[in-house]
Protein backbone atom coordinates (compact mmCIF):
# COMPACT_ATOMS: atom_id res chain seq x y z
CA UNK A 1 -1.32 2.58 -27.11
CA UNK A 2 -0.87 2.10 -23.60
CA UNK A 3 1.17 4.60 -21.39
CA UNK A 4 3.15 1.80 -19.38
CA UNK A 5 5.79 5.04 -18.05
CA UNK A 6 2.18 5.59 -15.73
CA UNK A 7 3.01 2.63 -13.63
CA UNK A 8 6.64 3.35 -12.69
CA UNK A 9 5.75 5.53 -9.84
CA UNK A 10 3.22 3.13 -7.96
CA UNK A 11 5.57 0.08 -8.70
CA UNK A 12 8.45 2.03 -6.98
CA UNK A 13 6.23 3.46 -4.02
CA UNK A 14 5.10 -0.21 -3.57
CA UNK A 15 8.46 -1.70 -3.77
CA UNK A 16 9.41 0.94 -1.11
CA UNK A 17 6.34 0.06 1.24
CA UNK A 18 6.56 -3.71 0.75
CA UNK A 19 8.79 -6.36 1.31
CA UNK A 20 9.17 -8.44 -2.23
CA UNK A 21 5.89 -7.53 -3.33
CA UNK A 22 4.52 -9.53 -6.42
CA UNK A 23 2.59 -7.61 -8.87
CA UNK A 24 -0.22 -9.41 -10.25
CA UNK A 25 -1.16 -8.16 -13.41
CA UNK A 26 -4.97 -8.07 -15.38
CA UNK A 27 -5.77 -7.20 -18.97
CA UNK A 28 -8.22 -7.39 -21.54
CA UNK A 29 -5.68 -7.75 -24.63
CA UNK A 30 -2.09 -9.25 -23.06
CA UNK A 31 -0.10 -8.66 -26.38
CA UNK A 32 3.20 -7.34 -25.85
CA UNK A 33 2.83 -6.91 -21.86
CA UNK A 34 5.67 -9.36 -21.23
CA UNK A 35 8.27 -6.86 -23.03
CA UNK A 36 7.30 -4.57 -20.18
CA UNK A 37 6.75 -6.55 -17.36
CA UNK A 38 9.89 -9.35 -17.85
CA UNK A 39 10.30 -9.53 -14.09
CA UNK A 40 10.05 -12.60 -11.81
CA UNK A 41 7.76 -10.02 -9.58
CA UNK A 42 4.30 -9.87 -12.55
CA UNK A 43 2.23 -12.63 -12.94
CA UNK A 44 -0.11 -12.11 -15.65
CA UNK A 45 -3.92 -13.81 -14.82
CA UNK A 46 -5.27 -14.92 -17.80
CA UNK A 47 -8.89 -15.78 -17.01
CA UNK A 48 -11.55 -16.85 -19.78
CA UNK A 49 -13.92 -18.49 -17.49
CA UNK A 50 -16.67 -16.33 -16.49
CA UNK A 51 -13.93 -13.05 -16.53
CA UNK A 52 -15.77 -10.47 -14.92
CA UNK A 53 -17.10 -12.26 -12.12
CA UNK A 54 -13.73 -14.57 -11.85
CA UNK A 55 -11.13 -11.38 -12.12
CA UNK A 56 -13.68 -9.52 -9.72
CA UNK A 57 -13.48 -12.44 -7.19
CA UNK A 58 -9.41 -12.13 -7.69
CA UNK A 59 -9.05 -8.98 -7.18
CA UNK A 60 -11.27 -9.07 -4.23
CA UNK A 61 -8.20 -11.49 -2.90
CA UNK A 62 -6.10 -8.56 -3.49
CA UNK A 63 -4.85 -6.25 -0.59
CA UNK A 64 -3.32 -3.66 -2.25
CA UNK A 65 -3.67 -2.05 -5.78
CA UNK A 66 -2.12 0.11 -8.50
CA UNK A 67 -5.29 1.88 -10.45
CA UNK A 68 -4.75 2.39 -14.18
CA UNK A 69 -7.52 3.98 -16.19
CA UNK A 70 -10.17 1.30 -15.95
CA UNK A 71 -13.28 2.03 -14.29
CA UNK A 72 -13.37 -1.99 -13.66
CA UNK A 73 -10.21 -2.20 -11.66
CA UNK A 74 -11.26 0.81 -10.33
CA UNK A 75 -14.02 -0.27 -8.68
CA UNK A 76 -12.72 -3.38 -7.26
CA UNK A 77 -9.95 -1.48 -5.53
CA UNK A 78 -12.19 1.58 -4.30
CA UNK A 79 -14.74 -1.12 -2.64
CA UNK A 80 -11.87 -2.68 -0.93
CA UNK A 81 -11.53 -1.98 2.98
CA UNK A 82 -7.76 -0.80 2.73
CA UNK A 83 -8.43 2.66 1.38
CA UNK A 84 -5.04 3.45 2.06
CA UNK A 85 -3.48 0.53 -0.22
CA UNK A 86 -4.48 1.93 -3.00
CA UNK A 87 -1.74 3.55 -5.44
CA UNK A 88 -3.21 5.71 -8.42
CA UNK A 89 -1.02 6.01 -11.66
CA UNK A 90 -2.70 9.40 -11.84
CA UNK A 91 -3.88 12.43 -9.92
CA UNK A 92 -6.40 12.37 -13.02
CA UNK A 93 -7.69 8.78 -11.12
């Protein structure tokens, strides 16, 4: 099960640092995500082309990020030059 009440802290400290941001969202198993992100503000990318590299080369596009517990999305956001746009869901992170 996934803990989606780990996410309400970045979105808020994001909403409160940017100006309509839109939340773009990345998953491995998209099933039920919708009921929890219903808002105009998530776009969900659903990649099957190449995902790894694809999703990799999105998020590099990215300037800021929320980190959930994925080592992949992880990565992608700790490589990024903006070490200071980076919002953790956790301490734990």
């Amino acid at each position: 099960m996934i803990l989606f009440n780990i996410y309400t802290e970045p979105f808020r400290i994001c909403e409160k640092k940017i100006d309509n941001p839109i939340f773009y969202i990345w998953s491995n198993d998209f099933k039920n995500l919708k009921e929890y992100f219903n808002d105009d503000k998530f776009i969900f990318v659903e990649n099957n082309y190449n995902k790894s590299i694809t999703d990799f080369y999105l998020l590099n596009k990215c300037t800021n990020f929320i980190v959930g517990p994925t080592s992949f999305h992880w990565w992608r956001a700790w490589l990024n030059y903006e070490k200071e746009n980076m919002y953790k869901t956790s301490k734990k992170y």
